[in-house]
Protein backbone atom coordinates (compact mmCIF):
# COMPACT_ATOMS: atom_id res chain seq x y z
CA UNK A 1 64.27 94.71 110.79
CA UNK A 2 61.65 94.07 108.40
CA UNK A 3 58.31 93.24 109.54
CA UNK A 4 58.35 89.62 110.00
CA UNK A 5 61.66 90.11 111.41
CA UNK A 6 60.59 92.60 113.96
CA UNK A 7 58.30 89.61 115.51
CA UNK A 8 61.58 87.22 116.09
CA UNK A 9 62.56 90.40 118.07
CA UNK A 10 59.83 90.54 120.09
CA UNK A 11 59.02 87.27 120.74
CA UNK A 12 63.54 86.69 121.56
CA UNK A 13 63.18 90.05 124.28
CA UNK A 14 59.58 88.73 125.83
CA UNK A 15 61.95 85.36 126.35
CA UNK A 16 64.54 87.51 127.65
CA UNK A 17 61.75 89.43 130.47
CA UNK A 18 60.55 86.23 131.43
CA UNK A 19 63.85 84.46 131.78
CA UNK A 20 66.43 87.03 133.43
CA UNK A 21 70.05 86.42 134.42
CA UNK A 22 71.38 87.71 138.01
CA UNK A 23 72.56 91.33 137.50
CA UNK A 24 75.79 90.48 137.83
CA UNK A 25 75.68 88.02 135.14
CA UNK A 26 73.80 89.66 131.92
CA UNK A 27 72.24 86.74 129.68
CA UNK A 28 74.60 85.35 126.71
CA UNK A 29 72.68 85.97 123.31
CA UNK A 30 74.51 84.87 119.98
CA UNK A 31 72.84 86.16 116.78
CA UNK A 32 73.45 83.51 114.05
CA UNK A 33 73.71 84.90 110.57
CA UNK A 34 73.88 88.62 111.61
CA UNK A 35 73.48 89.60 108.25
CA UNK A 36 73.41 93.91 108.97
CA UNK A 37 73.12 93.12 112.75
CA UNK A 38 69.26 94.56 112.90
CA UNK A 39 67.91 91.64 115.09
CA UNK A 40 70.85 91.57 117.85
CA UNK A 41 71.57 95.52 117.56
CA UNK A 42 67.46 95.44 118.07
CA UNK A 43 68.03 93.00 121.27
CA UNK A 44 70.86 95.22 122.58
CA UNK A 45 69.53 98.62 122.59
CA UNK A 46 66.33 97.13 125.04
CA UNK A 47 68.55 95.08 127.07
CA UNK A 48 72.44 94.71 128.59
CA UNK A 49 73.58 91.78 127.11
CA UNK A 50 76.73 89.51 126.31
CA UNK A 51 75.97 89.40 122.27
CA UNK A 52 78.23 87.52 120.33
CA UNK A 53 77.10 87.99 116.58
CA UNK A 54 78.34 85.41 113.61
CA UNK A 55 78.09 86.20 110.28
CA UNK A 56 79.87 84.29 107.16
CA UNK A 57 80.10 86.87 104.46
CA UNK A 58 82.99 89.39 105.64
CA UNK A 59 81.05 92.27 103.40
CA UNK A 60 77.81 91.82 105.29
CA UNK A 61 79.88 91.42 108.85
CA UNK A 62 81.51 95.14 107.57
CA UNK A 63 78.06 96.15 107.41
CA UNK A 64 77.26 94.71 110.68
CA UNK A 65 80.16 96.70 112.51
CA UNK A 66 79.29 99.99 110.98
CA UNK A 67 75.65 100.18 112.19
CA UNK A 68 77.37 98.62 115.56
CA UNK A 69 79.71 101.71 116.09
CA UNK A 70 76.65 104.34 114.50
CA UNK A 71 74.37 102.73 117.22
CA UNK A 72 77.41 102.63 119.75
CA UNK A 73 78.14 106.25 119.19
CA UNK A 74 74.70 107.58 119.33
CA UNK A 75 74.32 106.07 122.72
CA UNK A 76 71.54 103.71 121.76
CA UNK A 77 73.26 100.19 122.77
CA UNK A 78 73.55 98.96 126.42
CA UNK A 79 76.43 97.01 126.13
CA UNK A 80 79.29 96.24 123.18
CA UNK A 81 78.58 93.34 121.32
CA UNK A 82 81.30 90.71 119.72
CA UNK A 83 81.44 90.33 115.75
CA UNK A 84 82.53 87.15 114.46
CA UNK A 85 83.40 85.90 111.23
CA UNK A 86 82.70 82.24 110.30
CA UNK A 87 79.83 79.66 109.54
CA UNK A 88 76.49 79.69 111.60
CA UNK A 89 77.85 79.09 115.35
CA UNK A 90 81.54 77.76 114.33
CA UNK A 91 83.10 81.19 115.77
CA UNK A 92 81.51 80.42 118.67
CA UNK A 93 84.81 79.12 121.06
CA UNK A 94 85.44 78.71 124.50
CA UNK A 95 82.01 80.59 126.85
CA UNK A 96 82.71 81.93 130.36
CA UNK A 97 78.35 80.94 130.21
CA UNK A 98 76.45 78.98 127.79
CA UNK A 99 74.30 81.06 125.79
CA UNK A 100 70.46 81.30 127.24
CA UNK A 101 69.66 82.28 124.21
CA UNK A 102 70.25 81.97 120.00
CA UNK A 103 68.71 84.27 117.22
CA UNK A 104 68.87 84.39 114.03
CA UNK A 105 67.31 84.84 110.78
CA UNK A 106 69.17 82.20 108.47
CA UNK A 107 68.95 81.59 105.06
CA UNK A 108 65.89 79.70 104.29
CA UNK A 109 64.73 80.61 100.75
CA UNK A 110 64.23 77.55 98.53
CA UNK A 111 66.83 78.49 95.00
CA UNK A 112 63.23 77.52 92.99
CA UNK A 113 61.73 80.31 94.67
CA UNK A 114 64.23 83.07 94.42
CA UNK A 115 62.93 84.44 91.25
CA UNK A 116 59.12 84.81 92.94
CA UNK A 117 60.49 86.73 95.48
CA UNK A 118 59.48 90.64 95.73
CA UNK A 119 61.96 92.71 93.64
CA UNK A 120 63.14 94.61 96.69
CA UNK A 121 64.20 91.87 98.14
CA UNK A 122 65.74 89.44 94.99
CA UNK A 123 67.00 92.59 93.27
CA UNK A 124 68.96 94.02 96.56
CA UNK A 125 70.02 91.16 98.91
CA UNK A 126 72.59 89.24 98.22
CA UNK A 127 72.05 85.77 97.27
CA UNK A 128 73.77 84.00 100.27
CA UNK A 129 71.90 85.92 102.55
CA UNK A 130 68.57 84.29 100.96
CA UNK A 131 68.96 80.50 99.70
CA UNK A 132 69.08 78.03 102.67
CA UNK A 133 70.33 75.17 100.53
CA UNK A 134 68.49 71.94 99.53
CA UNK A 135 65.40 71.33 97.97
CA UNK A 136 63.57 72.87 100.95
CA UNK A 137 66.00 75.91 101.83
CA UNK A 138 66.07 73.99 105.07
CA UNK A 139 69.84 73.45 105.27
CA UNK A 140 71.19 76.22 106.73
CA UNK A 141 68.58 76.53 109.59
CA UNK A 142 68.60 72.58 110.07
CA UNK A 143 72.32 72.57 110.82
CA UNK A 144 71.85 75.71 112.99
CA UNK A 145 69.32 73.59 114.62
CA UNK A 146 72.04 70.77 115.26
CA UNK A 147 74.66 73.49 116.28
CA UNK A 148 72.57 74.99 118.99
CA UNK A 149 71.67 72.20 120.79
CA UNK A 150 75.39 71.29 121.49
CA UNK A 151 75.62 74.95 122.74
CA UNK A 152 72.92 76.04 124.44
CA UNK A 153 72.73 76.44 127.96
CA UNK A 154 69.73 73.76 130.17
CA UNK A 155 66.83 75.96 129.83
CA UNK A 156 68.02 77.89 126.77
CA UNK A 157 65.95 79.22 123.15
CA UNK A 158 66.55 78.80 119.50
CA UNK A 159 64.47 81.47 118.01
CA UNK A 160 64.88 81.78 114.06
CA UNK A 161 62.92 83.07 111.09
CA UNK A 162 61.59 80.68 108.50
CA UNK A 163 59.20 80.52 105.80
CA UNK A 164 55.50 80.30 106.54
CA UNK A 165 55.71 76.64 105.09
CA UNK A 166 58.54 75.31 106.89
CA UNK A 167 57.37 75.55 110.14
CA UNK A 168 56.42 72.01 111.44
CA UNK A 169 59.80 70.76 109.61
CA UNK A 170 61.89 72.83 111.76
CA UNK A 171 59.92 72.21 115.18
């Protein structure tokens, strides 16, 4: 993960310490817009875990399974997770468990400020991956907002990335 990805990370597996599941049970985590997979491949090779990960673009969920089965081969995951194809938590069917837990880094970019974005990052990721939709780029992570709530288990955690401005709209 990039840098300000790598704190969603840490902040989603210091939930995960301070909220365990009996051993028998390991905790449901569903990474939202898997994009590559770095922030719930991250989450699995610290923890066991029932990972389902959702992704809408089938050429970023390709990219998603490779680095799954490199990972998965190297012996650096403790458990296998589930790929999904489909829009934000749609995939998402019937649950043995609720999830205790939803990650994800959505979408959130604003399509004015695309172009002011470092080249590394407008020049190489794709554009879905980037805009959130609306005026605000707030779409995306607003219905993923609305989504989770209907899903989550009593207790549970939405943890997502956002820009540094949208914040208090989100909360």
């Amino acid at each position: 993960p990039r840098p300000d990805t790598e704190v969603l990370v840490e902040e989603a597996l210091t939930w995960l310490h301070a909220h365990p599941s009996p051993k028998d049970h390991p905790p449901v985590v569903i990474d939202a817009c898997t994009g590559t997979g770095c922030v719930g491949l991250a989450l699995l090779s610290e923890l066991p875990l029932k990972l389902f990960m959702t992704e809408l673009s089938h050429e970023a969920l390709k990219v998603a399974e490779r680095n799954t089965s490199r990972l998965s081969q190297q012996g650096l995951l403790k458990a296998t997770p589930k790929l999904l194809q489909g829009d934000l938590l749609s995939p998402i069917k019937a649950l043995d468990q609720p999830p205790s837990l939803i990650v994800s880094n959505p979408p959130y970019i604003p399509a004015s400020e695309l172009v002011e974005l470092m080249p590394e990052v407008r020049d190489y990721e794709p554009h879905l991956a980037l805009e959130g939709g609306g005026e605000l780029g707030l779409e995306l992570p607003l219905r993923l907002l609305k989504e989770a709530v209907e899903l989550l288990a009593s207790g549970g955690a939405l943890m997502m990335e956002v820009g540094w401005n949208q914040t208090e709209e989100v909360a």
